[in-house]
PDB file of N, CA and C in Angstrom:
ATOM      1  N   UNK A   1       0.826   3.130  11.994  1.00  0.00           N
ATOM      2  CA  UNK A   1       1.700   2.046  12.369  1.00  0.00           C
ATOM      3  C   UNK A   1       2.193   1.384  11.093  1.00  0.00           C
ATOM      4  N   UNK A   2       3.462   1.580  10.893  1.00  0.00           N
ATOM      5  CA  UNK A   2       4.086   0.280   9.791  1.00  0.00           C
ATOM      6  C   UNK A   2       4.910  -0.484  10.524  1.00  0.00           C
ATOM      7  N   UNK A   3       4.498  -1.882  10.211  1.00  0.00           N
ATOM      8  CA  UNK A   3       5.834  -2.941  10.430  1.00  0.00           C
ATOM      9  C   UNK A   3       5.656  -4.208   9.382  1.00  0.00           C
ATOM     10  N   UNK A   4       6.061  -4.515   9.349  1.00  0.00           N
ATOM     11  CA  UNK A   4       6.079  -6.088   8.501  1.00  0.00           C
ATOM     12  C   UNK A   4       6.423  -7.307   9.426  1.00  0.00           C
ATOM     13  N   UNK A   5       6.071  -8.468   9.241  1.00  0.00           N
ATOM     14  CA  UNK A   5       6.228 -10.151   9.448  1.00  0.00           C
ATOM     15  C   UNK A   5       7.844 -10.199   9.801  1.00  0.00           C
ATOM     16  N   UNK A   6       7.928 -11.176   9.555  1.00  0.00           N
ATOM     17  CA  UNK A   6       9.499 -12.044   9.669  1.00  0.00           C
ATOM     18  C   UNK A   6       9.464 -12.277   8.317  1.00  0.00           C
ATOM     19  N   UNK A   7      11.256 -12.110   8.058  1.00  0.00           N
ATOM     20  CA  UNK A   7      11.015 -12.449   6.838  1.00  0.00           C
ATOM     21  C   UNK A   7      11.751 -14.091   6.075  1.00  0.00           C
ATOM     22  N   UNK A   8      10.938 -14.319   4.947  1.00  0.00           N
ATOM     23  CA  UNK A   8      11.203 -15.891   5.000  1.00  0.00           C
ATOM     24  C   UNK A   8      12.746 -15.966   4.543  1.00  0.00           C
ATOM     25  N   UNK A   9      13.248 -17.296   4.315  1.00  0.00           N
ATOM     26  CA  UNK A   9      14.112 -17.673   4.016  1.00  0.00           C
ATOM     27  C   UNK A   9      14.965 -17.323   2.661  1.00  0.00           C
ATOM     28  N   UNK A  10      14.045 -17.351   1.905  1.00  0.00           N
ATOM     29  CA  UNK A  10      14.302 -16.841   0.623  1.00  0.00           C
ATOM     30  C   UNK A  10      14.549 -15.369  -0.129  1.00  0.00           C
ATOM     31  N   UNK A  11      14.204 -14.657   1.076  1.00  0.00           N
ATOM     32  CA  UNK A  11      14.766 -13.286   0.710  1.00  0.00           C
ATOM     33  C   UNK A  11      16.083 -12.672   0.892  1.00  0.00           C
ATOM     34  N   UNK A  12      16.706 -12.001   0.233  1.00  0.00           N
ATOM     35  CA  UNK A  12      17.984 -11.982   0.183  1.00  0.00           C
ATOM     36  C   UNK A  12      17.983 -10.337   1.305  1.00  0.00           C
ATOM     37  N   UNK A  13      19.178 -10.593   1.097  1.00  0.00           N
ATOM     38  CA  UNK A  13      19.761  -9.075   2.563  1.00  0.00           C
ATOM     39  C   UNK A  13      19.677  -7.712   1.539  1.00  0.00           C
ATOM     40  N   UNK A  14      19.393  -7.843   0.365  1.00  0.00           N
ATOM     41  CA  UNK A  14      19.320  -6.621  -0.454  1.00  0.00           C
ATOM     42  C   UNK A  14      18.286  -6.395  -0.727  1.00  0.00           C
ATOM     43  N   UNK A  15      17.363  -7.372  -0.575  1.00  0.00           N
ATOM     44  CA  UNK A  15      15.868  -7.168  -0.682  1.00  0.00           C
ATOM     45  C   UNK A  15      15.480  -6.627   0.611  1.00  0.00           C
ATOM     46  N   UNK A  16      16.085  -7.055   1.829  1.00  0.00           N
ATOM     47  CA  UNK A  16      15.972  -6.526   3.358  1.00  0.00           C
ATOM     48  C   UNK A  16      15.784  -4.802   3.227  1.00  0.00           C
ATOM     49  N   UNK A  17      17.215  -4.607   2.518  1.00  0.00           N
ATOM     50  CA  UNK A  17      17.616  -3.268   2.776  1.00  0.00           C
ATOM     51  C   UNK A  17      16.935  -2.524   2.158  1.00  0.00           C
ATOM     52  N   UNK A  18      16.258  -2.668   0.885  1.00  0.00           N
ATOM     53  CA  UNK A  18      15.454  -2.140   0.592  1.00  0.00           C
ATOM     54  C   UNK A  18      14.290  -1.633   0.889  1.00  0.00           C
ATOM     55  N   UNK A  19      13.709  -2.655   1.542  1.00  0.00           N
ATOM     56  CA  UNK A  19      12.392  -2.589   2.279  1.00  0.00           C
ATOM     57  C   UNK A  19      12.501  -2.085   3.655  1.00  0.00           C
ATOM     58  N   UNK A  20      13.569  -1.573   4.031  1.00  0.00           N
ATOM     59  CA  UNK A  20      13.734  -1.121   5.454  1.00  0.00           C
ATOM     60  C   UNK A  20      13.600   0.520   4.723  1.00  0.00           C
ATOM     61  N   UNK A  21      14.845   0.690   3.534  1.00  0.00           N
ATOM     62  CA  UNK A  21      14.683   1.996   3.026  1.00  0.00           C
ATOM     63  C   UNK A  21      13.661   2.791   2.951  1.00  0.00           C
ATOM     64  N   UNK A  22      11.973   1.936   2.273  1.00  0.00           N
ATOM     65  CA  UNK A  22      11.573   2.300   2.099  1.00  0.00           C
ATOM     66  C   UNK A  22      10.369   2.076   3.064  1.00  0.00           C
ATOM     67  N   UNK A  23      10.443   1.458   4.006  1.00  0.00           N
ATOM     68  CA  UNK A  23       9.389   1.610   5.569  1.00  0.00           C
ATOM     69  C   UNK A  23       9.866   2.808   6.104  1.00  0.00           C
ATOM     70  N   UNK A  24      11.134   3.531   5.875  1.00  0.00           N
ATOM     71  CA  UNK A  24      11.736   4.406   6.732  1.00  0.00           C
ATOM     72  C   UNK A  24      10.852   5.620   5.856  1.00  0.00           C
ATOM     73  N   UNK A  25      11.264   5.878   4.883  1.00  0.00           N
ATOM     74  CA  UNK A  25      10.204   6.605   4.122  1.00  0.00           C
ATOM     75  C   UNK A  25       8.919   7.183   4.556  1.00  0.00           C
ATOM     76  N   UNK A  26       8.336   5.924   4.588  1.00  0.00           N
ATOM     77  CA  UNK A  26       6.686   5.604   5.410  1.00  0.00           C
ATOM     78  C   UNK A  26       7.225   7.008   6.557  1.00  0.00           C
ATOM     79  N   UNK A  27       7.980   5.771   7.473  1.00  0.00           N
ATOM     80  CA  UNK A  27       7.513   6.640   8.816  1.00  0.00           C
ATOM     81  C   UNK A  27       8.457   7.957   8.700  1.00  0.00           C
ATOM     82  N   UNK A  28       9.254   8.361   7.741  1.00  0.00           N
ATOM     83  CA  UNK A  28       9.471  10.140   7.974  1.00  0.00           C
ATOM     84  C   UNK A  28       8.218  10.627   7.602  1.00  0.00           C
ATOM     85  N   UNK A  29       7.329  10.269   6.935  1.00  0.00           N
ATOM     86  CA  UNK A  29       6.515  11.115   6.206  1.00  0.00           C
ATOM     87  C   UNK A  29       6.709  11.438   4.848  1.00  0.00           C
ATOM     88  N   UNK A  30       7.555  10.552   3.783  1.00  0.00           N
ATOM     89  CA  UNK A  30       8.335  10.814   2.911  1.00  0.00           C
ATOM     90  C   UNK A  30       7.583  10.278   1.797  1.00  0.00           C
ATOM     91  N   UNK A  31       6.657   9.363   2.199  1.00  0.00           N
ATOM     92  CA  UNK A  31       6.258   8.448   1.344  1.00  0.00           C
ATOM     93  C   UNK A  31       4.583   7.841   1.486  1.00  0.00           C
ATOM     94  N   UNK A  32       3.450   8.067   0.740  1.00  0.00           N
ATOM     95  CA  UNK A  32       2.635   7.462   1.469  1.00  0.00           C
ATOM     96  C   UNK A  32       1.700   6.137   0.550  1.00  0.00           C
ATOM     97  N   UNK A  33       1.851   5.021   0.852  1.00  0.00           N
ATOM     98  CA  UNK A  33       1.479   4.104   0.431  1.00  0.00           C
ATOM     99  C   UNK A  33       0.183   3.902  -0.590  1.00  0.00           C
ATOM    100  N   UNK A  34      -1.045   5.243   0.096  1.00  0.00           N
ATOM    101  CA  UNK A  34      -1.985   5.557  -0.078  1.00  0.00           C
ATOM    102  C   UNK A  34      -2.115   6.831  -1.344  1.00  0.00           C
ATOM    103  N   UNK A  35      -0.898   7.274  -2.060  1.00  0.00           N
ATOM    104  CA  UNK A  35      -1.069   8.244  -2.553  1.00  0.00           C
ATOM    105  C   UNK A  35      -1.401   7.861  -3.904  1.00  0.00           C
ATOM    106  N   UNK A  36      -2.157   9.022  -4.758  1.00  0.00           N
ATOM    107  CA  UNK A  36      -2.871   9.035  -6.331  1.00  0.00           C
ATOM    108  C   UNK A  36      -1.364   8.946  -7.330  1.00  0.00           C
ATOM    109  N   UNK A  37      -2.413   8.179  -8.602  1.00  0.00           N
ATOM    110  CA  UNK A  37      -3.359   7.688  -8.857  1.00  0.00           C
ATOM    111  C   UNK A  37      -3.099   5.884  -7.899  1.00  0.00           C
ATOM    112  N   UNK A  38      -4.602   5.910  -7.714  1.00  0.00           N
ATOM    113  CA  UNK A  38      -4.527   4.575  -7.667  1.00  0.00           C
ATOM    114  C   UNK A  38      -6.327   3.798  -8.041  1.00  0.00           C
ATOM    115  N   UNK A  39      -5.582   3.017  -8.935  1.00  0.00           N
ATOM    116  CA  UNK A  39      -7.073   2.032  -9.386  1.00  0.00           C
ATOM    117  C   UNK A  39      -7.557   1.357  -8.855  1.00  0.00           C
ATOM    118  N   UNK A  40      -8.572   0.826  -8.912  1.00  0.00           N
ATOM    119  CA  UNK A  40      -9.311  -0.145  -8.324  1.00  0.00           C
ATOM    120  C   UNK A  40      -9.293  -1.233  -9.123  1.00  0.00           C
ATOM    121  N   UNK A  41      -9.842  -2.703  -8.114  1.00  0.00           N
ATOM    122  CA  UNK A  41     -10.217  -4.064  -9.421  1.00  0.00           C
ATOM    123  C   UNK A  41     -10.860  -3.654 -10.934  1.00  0.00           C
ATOM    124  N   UNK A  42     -11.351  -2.598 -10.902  1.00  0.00           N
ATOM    125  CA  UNK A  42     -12.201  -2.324 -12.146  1.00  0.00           C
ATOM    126  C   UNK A  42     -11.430  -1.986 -13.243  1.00  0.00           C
ATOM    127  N   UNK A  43     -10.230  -0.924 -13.000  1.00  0.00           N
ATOM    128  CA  UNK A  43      -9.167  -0.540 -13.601  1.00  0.00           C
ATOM    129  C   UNK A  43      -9.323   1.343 -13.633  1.00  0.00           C
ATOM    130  N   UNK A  44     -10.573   1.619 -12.786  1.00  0.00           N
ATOM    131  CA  UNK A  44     -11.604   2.787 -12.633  1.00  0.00           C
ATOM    132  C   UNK A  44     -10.349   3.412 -11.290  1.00  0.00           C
ATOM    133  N   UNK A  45     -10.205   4.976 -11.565  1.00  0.00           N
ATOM    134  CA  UNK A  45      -9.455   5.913 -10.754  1.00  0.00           C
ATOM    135  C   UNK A  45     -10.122   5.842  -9.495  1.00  0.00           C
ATOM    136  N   UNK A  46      -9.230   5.077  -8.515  1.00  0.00           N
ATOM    137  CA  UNK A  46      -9.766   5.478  -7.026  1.00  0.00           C
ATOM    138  C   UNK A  46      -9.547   6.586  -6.025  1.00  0.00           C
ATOM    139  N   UNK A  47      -8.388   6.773  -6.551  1.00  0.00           N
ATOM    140  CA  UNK A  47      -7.551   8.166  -5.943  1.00  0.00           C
ATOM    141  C   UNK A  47      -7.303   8.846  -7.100  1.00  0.00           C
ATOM    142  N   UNK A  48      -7.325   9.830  -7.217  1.00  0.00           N
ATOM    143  CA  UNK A  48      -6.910  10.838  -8.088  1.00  0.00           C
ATOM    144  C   UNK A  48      -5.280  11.098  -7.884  1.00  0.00           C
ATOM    145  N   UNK A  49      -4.358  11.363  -8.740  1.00  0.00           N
ATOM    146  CA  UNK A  49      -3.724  11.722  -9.036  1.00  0.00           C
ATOM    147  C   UNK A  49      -3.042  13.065  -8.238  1.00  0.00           C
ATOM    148  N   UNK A  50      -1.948  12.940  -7.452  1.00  0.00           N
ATOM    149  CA  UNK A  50      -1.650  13.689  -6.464  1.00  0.00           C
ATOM    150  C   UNK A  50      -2.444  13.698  -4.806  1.00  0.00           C
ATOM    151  N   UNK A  51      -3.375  12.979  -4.799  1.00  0.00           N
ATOM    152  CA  UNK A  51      -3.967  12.831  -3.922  1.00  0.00           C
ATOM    153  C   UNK A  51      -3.805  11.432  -3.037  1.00  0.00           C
ATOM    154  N   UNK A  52      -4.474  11.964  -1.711  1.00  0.00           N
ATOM    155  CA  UNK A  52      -3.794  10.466  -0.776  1.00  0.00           C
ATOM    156  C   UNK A  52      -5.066   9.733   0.022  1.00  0.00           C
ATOM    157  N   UNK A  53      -5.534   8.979   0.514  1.00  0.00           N
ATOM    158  CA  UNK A  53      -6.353   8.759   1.440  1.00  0.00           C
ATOM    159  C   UNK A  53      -6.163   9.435   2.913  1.00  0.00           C
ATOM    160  N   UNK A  54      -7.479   9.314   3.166  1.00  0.00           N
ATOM    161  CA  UNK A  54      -6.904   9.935   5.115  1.00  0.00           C
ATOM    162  C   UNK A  54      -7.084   8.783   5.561  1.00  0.00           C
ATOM    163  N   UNK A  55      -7.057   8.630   7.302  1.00  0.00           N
ATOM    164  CA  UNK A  55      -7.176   7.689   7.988  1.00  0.00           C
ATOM    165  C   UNK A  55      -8.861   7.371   7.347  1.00  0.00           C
ATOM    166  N   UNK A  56      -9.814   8.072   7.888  1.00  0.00           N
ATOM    167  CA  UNK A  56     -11.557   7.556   7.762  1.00  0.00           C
ATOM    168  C   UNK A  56     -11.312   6.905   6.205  1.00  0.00           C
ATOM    169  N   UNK A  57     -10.992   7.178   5.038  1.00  0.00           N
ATOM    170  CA  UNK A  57     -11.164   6.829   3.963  1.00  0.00           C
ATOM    171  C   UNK A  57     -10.742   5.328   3.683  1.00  0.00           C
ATOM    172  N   UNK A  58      -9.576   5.594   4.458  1.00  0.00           N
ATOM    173  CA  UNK A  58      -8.599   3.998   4.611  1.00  0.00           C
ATOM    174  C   UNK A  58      -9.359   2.598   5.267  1.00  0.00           C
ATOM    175  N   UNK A  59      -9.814   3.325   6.562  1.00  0.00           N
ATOM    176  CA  UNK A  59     -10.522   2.637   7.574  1.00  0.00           C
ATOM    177  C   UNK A  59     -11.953   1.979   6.896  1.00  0.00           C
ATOM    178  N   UNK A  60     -12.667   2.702   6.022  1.00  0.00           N
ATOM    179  CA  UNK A  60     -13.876   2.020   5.760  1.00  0.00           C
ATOM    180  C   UNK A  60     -13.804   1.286   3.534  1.00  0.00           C
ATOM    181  N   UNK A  61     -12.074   1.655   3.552  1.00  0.00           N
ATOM    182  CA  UNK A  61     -12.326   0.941   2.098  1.00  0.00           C
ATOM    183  C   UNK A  61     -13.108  -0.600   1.927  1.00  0.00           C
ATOM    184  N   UNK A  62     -13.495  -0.536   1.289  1.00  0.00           N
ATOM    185  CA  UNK A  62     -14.563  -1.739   0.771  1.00  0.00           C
ATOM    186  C   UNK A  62     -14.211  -2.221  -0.385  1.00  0.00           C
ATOM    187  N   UNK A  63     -12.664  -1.969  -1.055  1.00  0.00           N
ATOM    188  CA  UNK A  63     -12.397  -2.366  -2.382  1.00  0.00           C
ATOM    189  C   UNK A  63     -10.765  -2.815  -2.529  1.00  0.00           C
ATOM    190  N   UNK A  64     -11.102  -3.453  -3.658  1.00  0.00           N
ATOM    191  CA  UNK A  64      -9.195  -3.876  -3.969  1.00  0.00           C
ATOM    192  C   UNK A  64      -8.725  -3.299  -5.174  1.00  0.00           C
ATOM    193  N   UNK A  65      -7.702  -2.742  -4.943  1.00  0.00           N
ATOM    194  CA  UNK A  65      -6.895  -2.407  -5.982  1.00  0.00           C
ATOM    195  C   UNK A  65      -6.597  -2.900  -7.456  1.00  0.00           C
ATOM    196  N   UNK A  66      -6.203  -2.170  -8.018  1.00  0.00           N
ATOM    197  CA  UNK A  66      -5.920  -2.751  -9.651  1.00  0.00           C
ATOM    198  C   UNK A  66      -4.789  -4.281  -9.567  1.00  0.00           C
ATOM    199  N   UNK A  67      -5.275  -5.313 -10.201  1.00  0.00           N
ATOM    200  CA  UNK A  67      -3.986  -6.065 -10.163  1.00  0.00           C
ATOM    201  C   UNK A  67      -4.706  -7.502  -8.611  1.00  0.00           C
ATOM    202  N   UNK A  68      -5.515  -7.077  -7.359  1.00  0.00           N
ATOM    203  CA  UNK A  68      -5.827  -7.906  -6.824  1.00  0.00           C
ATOM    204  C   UNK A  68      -6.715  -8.677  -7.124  1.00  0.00           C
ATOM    205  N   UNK A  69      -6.495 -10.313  -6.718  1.00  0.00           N
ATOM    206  CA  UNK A  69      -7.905 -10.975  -7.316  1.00  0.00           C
ATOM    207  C   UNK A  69      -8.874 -11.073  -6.283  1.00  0.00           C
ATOM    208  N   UNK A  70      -9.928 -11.636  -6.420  1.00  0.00           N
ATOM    209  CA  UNK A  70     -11.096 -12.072  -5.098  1.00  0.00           C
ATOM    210  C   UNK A  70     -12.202 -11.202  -5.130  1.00  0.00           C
ATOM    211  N   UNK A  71     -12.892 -11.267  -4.043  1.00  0.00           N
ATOM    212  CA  UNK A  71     -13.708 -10.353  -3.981  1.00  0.00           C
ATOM    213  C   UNK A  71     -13.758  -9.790  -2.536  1.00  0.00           C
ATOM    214  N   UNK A  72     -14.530  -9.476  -1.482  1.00  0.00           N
ATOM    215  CA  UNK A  72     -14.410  -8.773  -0.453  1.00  0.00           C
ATOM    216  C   UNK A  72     -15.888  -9.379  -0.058  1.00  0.00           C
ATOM    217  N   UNK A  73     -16.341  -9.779   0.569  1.00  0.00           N
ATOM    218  CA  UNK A  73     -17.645 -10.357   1.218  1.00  0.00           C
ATOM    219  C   UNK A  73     -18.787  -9.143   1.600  1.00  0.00           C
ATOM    220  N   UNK A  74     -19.944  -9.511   1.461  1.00  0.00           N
ATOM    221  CA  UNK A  74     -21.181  -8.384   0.952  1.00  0.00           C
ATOM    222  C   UNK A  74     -21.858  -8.870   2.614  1.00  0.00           C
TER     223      UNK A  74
END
């Protein structure tokens, strides 16, 4: 499932179109949100490089990405 919110006031109609471009992506199969490399808070390879998550992998992540702050509750 992809969809997004409403969007606020401050976004412009080219920022719209963009983000429609690239939800459309998503759902051909063109594009996957989940694909390598991708880091973790640590800055440590979570996905490898060419590689994607599956659903189970997605479903039980326990971590945040490179770049998020916080932590995730124990």
């Amino acid at each position: 499932m992809v969809d997004l919110s409403a969007y606020g006031k401050a976004v412009s109609e080219d920022t719209k179109k963009l983000v429609a471009a690239e939800k459309k992506k998503i759902l051909d199969g063109k594009w996957d949100v989940f694909y390598g490399p991708i880091k973790g808070q640590d800055g440590k390879v979570v996905v490898q490089q060419g590689k994607n998550l599956n659903d189970g992998e997605m479903l039980s992540m326990s971590w945040f990405v490179e770049g998020v702050e916080g932590t995730i509750p124990k």
